[in-house]
PDB file of N, CA and C in Angstrom:
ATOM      1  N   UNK A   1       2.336   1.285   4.826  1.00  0.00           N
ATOM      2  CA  UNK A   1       1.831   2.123   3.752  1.00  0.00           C
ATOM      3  C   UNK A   1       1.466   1.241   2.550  1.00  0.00           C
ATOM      4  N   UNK A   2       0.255   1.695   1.976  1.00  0.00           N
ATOM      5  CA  UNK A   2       0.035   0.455   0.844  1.00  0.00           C
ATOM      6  C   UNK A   2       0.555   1.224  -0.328  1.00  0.00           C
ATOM      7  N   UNK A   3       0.620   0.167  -1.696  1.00  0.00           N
ATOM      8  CA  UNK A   3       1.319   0.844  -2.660  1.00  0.00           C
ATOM      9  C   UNK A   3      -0.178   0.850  -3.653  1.00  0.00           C
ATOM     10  N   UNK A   4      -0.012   1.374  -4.764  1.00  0.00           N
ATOM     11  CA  UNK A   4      -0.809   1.361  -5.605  1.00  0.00           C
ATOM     12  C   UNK A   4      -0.695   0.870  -6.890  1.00  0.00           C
ATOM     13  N   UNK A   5      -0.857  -0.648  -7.208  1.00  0.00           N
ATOM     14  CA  UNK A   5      -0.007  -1.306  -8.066  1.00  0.00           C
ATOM     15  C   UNK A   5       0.028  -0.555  -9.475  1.00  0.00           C
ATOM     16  N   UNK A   6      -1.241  -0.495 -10.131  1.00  0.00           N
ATOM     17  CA  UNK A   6      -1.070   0.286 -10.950  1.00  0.00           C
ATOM     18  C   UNK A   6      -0.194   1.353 -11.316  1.00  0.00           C
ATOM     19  N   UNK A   7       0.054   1.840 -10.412  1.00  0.00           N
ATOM     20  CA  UNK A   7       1.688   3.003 -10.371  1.00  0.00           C
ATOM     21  C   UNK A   7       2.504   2.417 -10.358  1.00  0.00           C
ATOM     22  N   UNK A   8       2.598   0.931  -9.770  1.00  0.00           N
ATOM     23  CA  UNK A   8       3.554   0.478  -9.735  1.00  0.00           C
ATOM     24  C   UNK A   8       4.245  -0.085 -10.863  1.00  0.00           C
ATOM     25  N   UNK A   9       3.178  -0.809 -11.964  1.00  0.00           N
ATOM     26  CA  UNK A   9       3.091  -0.872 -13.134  1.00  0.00           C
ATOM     27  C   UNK A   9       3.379  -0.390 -14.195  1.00  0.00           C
ATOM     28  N   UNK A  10       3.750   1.057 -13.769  1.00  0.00           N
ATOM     29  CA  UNK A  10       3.673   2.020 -14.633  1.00  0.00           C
ATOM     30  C   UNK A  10       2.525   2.263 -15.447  1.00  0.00           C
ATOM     31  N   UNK A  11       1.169   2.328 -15.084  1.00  0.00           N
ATOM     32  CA  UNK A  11      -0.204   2.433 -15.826  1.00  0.00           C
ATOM     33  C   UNK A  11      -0.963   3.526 -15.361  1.00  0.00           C
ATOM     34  N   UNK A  12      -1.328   4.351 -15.883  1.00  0.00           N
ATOM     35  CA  UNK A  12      -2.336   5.574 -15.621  1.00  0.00           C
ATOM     36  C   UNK A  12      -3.865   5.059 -14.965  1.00  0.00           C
ATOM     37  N   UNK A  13      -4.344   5.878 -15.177  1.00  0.00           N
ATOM     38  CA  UNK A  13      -6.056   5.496 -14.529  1.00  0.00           C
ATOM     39  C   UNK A  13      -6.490   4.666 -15.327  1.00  0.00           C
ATOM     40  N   UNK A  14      -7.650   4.344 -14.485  1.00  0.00           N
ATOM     41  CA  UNK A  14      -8.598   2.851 -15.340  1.00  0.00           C
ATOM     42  C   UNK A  14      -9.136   3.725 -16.384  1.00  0.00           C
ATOM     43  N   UNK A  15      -9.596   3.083 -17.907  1.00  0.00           N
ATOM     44  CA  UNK A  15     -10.111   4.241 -18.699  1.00  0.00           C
ATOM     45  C   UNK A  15     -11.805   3.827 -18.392  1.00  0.00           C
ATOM     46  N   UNK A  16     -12.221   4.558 -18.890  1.00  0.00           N
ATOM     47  CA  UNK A  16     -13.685   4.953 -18.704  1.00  0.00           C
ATOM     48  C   UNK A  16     -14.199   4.846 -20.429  1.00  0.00           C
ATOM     49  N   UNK A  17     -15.981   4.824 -20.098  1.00  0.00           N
ATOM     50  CA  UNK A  17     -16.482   4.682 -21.205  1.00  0.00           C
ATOM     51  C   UNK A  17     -17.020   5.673 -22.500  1.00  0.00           C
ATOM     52  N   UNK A  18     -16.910   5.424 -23.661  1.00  0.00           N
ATOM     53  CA  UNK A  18     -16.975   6.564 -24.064  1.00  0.00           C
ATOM     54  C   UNK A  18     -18.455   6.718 -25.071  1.00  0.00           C
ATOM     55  N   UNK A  19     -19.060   7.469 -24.878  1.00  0.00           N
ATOM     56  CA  UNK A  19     -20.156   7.551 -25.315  1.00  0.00           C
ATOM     57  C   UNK A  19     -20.732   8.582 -26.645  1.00  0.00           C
ATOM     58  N   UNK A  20     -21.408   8.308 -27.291  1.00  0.00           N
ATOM     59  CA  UNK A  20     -21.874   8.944 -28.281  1.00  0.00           C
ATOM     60  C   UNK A  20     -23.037   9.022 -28.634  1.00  0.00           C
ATOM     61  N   UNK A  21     -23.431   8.953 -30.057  1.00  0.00           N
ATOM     62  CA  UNK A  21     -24.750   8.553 -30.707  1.00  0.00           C
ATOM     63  C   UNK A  21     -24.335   7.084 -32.538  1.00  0.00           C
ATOM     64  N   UNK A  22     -25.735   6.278 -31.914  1.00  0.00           N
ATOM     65  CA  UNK A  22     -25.748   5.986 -33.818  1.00  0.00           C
ATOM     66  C   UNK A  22     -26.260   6.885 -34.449  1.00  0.00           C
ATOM     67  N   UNK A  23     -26.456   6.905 -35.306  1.00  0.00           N
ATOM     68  CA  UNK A  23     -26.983   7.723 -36.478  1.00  0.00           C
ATOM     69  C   UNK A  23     -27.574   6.884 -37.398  1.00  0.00           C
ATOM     70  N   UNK A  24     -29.151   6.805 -37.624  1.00  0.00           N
ATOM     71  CA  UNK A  24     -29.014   6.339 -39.005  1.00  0.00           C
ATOM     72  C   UNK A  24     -29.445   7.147 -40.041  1.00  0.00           C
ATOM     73  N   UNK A  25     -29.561   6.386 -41.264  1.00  0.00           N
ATOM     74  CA  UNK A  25     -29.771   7.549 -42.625  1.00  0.00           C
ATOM     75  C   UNK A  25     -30.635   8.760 -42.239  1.00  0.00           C
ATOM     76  N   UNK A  26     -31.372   8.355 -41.776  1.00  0.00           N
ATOM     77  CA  UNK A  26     -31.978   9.450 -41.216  1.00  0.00           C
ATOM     78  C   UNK A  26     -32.042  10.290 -39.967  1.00  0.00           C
ATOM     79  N   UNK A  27     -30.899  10.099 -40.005  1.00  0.00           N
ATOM     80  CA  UNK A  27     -29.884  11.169 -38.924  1.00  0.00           C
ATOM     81  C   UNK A  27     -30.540  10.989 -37.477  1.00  0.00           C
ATOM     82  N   UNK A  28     -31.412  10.444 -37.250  1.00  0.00           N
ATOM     83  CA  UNK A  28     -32.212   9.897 -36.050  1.00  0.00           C
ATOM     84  C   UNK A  28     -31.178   9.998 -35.236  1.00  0.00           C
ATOM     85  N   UNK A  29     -30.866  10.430 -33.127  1.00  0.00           N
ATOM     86  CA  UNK A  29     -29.897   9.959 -32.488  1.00  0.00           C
ATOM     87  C   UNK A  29     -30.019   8.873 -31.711  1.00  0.00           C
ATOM     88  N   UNK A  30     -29.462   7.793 -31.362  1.00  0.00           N
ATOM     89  CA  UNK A  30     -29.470   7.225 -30.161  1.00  0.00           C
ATOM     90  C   UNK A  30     -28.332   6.650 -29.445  1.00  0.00           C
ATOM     91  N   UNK A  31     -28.342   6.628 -28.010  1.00  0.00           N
ATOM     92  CA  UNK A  31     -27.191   6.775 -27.290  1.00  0.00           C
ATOM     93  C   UNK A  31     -27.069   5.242 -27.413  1.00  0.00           C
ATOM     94  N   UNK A  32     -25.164   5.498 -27.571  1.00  0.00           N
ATOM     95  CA  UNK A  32     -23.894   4.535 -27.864  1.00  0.00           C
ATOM     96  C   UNK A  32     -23.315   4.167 -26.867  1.00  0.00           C
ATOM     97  N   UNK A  33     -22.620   3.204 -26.084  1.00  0.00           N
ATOM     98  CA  UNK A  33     -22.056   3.462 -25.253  1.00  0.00           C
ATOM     99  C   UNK A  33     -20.740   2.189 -25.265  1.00  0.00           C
ATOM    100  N   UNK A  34     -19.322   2.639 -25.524  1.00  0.00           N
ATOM    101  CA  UNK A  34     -18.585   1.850 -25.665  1.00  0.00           C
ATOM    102  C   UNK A  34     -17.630   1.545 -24.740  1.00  0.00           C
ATOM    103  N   UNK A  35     -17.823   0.306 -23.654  1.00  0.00           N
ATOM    104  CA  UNK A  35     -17.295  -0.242 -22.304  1.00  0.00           C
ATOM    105  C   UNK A  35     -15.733  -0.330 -23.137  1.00  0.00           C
ATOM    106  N   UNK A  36     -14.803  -0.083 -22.492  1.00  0.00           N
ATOM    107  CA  UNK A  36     -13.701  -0.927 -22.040  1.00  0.00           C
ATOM    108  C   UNK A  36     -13.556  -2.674 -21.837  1.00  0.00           C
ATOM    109  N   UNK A  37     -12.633  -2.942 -22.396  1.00  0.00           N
ATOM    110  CA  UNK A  37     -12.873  -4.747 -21.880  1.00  0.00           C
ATOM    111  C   UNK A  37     -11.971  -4.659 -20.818  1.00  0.00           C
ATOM    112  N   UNK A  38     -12.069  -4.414 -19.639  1.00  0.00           N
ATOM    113  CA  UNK A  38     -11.957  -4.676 -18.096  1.00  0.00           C
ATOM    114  C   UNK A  38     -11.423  -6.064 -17.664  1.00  0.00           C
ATOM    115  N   UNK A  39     -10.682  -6.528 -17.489  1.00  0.00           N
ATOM    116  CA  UNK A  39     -10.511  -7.602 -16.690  1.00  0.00           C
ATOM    117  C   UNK A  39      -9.729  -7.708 -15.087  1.00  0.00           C
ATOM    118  N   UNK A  40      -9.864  -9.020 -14.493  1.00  0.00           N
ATOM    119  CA  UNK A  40      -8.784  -9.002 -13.197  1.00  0.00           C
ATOM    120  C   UNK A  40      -7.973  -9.518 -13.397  1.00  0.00           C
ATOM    121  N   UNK A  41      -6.894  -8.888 -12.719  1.00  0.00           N
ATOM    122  CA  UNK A  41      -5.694 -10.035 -12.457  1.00  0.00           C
ATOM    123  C   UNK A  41      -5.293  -9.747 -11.505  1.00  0.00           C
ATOM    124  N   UNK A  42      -4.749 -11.305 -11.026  1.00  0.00           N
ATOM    125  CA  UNK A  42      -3.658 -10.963  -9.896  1.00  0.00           C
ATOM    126  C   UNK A  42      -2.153 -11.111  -9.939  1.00  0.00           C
ATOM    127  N   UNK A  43      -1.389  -9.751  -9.141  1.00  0.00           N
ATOM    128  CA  UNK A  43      -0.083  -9.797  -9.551  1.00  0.00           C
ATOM    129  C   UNK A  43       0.546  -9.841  -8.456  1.00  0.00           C
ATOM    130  N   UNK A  44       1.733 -10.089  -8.258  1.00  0.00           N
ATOM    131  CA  UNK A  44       2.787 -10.066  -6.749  1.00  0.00           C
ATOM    132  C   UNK A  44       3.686  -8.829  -7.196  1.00  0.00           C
ATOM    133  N   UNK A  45       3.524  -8.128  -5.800  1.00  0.00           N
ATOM    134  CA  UNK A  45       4.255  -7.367  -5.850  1.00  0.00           C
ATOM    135  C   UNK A  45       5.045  -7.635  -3.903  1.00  0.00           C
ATOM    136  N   UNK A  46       6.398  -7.473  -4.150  1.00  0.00           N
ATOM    137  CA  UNK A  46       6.610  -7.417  -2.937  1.00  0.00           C
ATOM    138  C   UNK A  46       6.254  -8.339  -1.632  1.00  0.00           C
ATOM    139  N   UNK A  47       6.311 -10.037  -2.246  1.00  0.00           N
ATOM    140  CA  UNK A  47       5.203 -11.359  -1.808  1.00  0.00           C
ATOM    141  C   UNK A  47       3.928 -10.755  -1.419  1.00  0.00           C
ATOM    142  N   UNK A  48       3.340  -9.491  -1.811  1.00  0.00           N
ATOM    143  CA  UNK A  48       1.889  -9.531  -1.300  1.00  0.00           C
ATOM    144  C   UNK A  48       1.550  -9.680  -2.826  1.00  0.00           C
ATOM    145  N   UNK A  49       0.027 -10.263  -2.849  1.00  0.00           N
ATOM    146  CA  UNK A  49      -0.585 -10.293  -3.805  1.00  0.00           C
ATOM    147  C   UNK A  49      -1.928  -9.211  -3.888  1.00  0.00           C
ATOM    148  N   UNK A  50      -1.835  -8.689  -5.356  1.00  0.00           N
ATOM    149  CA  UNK A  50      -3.124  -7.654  -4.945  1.00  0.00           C
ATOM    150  C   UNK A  50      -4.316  -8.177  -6.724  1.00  0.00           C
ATOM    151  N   UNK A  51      -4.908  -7.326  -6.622  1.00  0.00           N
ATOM    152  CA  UNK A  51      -6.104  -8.210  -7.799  1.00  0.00           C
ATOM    153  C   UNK A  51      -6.403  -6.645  -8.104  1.00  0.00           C
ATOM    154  N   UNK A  52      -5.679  -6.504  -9.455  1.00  0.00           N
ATOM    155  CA  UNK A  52      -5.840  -5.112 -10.726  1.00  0.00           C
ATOM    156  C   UNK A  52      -6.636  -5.403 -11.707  1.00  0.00           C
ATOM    157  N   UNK A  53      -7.636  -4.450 -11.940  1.00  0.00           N
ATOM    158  CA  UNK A  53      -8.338  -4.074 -13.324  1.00  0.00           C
ATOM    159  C   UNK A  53      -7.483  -3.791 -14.181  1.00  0.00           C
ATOM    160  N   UNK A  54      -7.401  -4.547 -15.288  1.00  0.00           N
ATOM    161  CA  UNK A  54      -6.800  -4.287 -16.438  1.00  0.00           C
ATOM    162  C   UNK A  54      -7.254  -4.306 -17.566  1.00  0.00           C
ATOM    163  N   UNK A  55      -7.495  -3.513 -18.692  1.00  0.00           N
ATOM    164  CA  UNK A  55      -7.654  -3.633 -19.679  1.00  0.00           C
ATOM    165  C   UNK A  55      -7.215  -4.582 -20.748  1.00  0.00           C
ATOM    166  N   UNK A  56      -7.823  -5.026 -21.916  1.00  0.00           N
ATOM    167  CA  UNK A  56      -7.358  -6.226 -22.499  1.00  0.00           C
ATOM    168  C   UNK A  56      -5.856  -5.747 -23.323  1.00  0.00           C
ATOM    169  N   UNK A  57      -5.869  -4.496 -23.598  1.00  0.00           N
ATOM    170  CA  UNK A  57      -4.680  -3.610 -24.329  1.00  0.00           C
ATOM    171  C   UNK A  57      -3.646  -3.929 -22.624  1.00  0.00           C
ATOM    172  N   UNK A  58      -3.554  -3.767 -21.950  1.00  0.00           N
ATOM    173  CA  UNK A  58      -2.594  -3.329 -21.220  1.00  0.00           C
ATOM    174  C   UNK A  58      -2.235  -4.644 -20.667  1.00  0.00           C
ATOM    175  N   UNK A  59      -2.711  -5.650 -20.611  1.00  0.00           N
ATOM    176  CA  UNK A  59      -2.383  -6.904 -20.316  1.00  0.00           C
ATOM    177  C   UNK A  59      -1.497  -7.503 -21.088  1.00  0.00           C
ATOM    178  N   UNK A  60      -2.356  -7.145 -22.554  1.00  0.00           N
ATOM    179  CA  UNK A  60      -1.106  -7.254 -23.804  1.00  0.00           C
ATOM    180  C   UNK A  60       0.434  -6.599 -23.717  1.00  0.00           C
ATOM    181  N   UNK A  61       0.455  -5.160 -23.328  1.00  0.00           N
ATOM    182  CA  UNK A  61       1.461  -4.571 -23.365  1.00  0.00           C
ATOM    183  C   UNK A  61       2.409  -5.512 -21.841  1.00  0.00           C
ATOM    184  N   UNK A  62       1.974  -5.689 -20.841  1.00  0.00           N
ATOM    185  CA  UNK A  62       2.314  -6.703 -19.701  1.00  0.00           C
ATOM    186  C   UNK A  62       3.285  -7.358 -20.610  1.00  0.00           C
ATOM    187  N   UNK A  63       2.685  -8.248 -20.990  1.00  0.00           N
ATOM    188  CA  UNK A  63       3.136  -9.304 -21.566  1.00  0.00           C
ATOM    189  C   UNK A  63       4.099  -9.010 -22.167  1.00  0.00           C
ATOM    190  N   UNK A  64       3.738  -8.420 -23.127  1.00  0.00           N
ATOM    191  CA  UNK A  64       5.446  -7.437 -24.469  1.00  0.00           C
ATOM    192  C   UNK A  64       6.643  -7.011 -23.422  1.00  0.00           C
ATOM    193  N   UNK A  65       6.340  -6.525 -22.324  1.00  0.00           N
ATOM    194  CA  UNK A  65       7.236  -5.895 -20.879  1.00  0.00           C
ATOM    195  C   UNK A  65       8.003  -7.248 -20.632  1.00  0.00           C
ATOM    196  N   UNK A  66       7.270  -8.371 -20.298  1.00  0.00           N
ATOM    197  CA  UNK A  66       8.121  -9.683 -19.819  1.00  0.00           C
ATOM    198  C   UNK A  66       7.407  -9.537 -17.883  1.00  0.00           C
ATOM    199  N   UNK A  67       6.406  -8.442 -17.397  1.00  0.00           N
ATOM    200  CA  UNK A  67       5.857  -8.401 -16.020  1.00  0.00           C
ATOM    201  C   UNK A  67       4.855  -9.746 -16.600  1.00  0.00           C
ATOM    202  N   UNK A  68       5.279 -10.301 -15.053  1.00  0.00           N
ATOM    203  CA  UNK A  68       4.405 -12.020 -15.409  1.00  0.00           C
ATOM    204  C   UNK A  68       3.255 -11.781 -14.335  1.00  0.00           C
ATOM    205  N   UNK A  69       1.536 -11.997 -15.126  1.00  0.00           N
ATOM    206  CA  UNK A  69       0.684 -12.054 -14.341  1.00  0.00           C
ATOM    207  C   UNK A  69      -0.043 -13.352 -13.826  1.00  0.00           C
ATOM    208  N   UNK A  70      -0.691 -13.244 -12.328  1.00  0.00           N
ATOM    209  CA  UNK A  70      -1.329 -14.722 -12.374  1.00  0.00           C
ATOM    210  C   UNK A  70      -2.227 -14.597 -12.665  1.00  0.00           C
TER     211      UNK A  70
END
């Protein structure tokens, strides 16, 4: 049975992008679109190694935890 590291992690879903409009003075719209900073890593779980999308926030929080990534 495979595991799902991210759960394993204790981390919710990958987040997604969130979109809007600029505006300028003249209230004009045009579409915004603000990515996530996404990265990989690879972590061991259980001597298998697996390769997680992580956000640059949650890598941080990793780290604050003391979970060591490669």
């Amino acid at each position: 049975m495979s595991i799902d590291p991210r759960k394993h992690l204790g981390l919710g879903p990958l987040k997604k992008p969130l979109f809007g409009h600029n505006r300028s003075h003249a209230l004009n719209a045009t579409q915004k679109i603000s990515k996530p900073n996404v990265q990989k890593r690879k972590i061991t779980i259980n001597d298998k190694e697996y390769t997680v999308k992580l956000t640059a926030r949650e890598i941080r929080t990793l780290d604050k935890k003391g979970i060591i990534l490669g």
